[in-house]
Protein backbone atom coordinates (compact mmCIF):
# COMPACT_ATOMS: atom_id res chain seq x y z
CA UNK A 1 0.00 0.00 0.00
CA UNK A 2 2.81 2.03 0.92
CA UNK A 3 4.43 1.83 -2.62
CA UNK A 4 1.19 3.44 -4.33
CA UNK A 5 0.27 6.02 -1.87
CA UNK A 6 2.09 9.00 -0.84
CA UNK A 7 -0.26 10.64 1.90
CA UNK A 8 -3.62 11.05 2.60
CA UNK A 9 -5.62 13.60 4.20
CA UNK A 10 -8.73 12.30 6.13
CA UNK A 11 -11.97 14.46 7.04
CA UNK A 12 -14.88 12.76 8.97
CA UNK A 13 -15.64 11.76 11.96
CA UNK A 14 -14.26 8.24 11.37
CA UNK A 15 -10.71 9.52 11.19
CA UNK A 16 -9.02 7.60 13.71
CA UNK A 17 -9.09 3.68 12.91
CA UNK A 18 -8.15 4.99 9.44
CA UNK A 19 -5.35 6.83 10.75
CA UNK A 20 -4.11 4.17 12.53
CA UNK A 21 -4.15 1.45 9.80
CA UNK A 22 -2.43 3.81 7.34
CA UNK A 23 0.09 5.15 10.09
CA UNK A 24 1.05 1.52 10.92
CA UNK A 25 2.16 1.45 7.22
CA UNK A 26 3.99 4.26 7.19
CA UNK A 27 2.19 6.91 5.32
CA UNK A 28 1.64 10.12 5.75
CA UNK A 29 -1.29 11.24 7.46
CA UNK A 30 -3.20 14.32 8.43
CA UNK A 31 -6.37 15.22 9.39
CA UNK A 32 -8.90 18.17 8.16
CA UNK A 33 -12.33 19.69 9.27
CA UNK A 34 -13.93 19.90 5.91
CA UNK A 35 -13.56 18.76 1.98
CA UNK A 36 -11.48 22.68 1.34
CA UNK A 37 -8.67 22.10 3.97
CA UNK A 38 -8.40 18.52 3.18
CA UNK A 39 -7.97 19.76 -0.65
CA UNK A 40 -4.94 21.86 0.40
CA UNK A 41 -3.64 19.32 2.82
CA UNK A 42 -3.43 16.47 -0.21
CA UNK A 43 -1.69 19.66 -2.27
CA UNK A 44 0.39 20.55 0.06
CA UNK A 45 1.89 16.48 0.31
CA UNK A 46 1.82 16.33 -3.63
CA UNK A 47 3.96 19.52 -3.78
CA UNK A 48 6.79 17.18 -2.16
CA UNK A 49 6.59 14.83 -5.24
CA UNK A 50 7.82 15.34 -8.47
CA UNK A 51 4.77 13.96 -10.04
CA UNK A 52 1.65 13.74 -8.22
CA UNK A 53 -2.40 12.96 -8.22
CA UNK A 54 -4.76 13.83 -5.50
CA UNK A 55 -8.15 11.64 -5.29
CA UNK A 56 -11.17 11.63 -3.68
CA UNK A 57 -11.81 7.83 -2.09
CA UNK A 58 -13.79 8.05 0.40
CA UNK A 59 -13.88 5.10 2.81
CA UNK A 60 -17.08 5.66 4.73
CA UNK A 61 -19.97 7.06 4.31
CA UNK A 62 -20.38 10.44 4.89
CA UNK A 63 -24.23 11.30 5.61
CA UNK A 64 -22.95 13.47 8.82
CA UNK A 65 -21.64 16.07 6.27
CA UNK A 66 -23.14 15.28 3.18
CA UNK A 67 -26.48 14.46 1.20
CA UNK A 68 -24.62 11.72 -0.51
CA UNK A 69 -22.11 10.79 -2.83
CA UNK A 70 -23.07 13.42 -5.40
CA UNK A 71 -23.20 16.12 -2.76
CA UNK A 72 -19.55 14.77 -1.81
CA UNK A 73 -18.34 15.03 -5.17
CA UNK A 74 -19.55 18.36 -5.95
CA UNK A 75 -17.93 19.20 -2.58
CA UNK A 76 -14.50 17.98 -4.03
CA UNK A 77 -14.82 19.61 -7.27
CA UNK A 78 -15.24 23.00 -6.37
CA UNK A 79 -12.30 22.46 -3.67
CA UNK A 80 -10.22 21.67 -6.45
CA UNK A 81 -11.44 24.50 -8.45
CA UNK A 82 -11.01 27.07 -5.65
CA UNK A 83 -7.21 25.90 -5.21
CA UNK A 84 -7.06 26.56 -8.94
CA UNK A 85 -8.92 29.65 -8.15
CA UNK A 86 -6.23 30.69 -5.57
CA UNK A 87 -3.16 29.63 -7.84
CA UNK A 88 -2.65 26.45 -5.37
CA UNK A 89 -2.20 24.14 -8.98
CA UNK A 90 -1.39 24.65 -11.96
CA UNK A 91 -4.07 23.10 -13.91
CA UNK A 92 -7.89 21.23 -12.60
């Protein structure tokens, strides 16, 4: 797992056995509040990496936060376009 992934950044409230599992393989971790700062947490990790991609997998569901999956990914995408907005990537 280690070999393919070069951080993640977890939101949620289901953070911590997530956390643990992928700290226990040595990767980096970090937490976030909400889908924008977890946006800038994956760019800020990719910026230490030649070549990088940042997705969206989420690993629970997130009804606490969001309608569903749609909602979620809508939630994502204008993250990712705000970044852009702000000059925090290059390219969407």
């Amino acid at each position: 797992l280690a070999k393919k992934i070069s951080g993640a950044v977890l939101i949620g409230t289901e953070q911590g056995p997530l956390k643990t599992a992928l700290l226990a393989r040595d990767i980096r971790v970090a937490g976030s509040a909400d889908m924008k700062n977890a946006v800038e947490g994956a760019l800020e990790i990719a910026k230490s990496y030649a070549s990088a991609h940042i997705l969206l997998s989420p690993g629970f569901s997130s009804l606490d936060e969001y309608s569903g999956y749609a909602d979620r990914g809508r939630a994502f995408q204008e993250s990712v376009k705000a970044a852009f907005n702000r000059n925090l990537l290059a390219n969407p």
